[in-house]
Protein backbone atom coordinates (compact mmCIF):
# COMPACT_ATOMS: atom_id res chain seq x y z
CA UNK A 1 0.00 0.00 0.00
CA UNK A 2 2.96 2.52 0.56
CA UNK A 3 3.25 5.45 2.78
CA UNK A 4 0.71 8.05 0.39
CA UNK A 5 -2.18 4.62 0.50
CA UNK A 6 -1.76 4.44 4.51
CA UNK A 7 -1.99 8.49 4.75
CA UNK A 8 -5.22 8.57 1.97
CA UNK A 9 -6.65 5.57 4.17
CA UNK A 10 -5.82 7.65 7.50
CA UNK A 11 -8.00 11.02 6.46
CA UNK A 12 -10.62 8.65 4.76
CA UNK A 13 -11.50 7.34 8.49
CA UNK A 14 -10.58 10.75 9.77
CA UNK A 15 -13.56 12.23 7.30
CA UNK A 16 -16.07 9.30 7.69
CA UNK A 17 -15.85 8.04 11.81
CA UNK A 18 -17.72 10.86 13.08
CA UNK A 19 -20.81 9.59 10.69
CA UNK A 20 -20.53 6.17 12.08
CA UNK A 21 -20.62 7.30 15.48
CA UNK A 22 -23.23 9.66 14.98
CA UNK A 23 -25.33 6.83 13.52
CA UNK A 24 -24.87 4.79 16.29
CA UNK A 25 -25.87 7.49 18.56
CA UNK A 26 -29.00 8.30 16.56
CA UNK A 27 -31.26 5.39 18.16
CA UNK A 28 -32.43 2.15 17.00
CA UNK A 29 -36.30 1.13 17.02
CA UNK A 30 -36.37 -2.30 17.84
CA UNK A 31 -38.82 -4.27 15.80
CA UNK A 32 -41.76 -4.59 18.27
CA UNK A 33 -41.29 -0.71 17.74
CA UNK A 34 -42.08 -0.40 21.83
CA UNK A 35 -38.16 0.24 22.75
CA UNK A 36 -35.44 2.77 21.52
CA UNK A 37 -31.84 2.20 22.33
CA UNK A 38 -29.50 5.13 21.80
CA UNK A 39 -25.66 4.63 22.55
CA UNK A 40 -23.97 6.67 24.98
CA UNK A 41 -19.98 7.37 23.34
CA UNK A 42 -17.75 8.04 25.81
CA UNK A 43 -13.96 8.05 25.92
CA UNK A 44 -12.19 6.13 23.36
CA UNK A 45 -8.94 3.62 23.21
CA UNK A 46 -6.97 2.23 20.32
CA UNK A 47 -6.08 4.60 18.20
CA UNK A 48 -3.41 4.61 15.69
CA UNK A 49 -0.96 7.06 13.86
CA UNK A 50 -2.38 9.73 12.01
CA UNK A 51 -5.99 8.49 12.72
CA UNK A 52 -8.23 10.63 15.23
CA UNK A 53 -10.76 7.85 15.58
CA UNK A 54 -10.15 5.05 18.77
CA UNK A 55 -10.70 1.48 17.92
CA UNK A 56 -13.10 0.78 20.86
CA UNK A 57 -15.56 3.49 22.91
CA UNK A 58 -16.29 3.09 25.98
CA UNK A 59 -20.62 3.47 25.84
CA UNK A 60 -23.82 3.91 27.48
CA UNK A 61 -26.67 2.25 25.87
CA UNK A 62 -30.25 3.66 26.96
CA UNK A 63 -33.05 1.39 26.23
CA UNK A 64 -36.27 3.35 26.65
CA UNK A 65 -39.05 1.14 26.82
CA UNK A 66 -43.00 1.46 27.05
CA UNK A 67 -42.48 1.42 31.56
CA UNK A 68 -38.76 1.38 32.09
CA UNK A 69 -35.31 2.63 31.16
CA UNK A 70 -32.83 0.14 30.93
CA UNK A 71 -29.09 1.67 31.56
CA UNK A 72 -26.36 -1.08 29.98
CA UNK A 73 -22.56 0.03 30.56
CA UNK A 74 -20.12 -1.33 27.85
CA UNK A 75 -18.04 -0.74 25.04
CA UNK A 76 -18.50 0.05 21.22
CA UNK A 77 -15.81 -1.64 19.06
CA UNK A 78 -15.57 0.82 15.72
CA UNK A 79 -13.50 -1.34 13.74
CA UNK A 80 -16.23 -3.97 13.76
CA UNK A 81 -19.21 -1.47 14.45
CA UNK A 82 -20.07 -3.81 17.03
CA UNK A 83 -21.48 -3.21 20.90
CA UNK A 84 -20.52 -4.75 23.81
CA UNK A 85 -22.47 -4.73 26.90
CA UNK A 86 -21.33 -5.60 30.08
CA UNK A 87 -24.00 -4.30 33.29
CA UNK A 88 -27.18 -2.95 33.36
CA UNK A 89 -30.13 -1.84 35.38
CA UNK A 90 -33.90 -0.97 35.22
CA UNK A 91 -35.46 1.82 36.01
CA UNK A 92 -39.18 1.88 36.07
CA UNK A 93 -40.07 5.43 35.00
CA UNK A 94 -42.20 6.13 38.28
CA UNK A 95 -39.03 5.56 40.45
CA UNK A 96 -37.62 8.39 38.10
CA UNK A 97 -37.26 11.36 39.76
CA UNK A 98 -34.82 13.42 37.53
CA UNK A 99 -32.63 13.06 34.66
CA UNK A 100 -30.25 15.57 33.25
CA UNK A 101 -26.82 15.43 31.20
CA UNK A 102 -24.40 18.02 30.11
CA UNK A 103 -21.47 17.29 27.95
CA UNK A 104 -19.55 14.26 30.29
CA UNK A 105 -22.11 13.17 32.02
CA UNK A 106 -25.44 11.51 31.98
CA UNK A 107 -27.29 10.96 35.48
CA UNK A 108 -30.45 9.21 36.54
CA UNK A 109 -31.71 9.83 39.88
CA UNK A 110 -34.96 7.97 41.35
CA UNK A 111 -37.23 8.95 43.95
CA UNK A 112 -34.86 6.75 46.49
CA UNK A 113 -32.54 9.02 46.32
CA UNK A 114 -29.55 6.98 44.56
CA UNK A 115 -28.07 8.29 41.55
CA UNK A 116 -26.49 6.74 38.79
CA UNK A 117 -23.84 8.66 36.72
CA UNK A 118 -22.77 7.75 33.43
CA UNK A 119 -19.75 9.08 30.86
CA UNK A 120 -21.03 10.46 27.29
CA UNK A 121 -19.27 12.39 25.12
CA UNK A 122 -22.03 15.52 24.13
CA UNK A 123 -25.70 16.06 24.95
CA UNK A 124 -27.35 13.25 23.97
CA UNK A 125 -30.44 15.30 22.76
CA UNK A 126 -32.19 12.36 21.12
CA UNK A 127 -32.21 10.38 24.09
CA UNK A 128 -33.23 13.21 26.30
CA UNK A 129 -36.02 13.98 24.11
CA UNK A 130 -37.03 9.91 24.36
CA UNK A 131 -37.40 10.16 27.75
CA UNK A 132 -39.51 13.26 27.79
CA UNK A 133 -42.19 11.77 25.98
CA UNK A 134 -41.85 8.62 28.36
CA UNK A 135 -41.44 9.90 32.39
């Protein structure tokens, strides 16, 4: 491939990443239609010379359902566009007593008290606006 392929390859991912991850940010509709998932991107690992995009993402992935958000922590892998999901919880939207994010950090909070904070990497707006419709 040569040194000019590898640096045309590099600012081909450098022009096109961003549109993958804002993709996978956008949401999915599940097929039953009663459940959104939006990822979460947070901060990334892996990258390589000249390249500005990380192999894998730490993510957030926000299920909002028809009676509960579902919070999974885990990883996106960009190289295989793949998720990863390694904890979760459910939050019935009655035991939801505020949510709010700002550019790190999105945070549930039920009507316990406890508070669950999670890494992003910009407002996720879409999800936000998900859960307005739903709590």
């Amino acid at each position: 491939m040569g040194l000019a392929g590898g640096v045309y390859g590099a600012k081909r991912i450098n022009e096109t990443y961003p549109d993958v991850i804002g993709a996978v940010e956008g949401g999915a509709t599940a097929d039953d239609m009663d459940n959104t998932t939006y990822v979460l991107v947070g901060a990334g690992e892996g990258s390589r010379p000249l390249v500005d995009a990380n192999r894998r993402y730490e993510s957030t992935f926000l299920s909002v359902g028809p009676s509960a958000l579902t919070v999974y922590e885990g990883r996106f892998d960009l190289v295989d566009r793949t998720p990863s999901v390694e904890t979760g919880i459910e939050i019935p939207y009655d035991r939801i007593a505020r949510y709010d994010a700002d550019e790190t950090t999105f945070e549930v909070e039920t009507t316990d008290g406890e508070t669950f904070d999670y890494r992003v990497d910009g407002v996720p707006t879409e999800a936000l606006a998900a859960l307005d419709r739903r709590v």
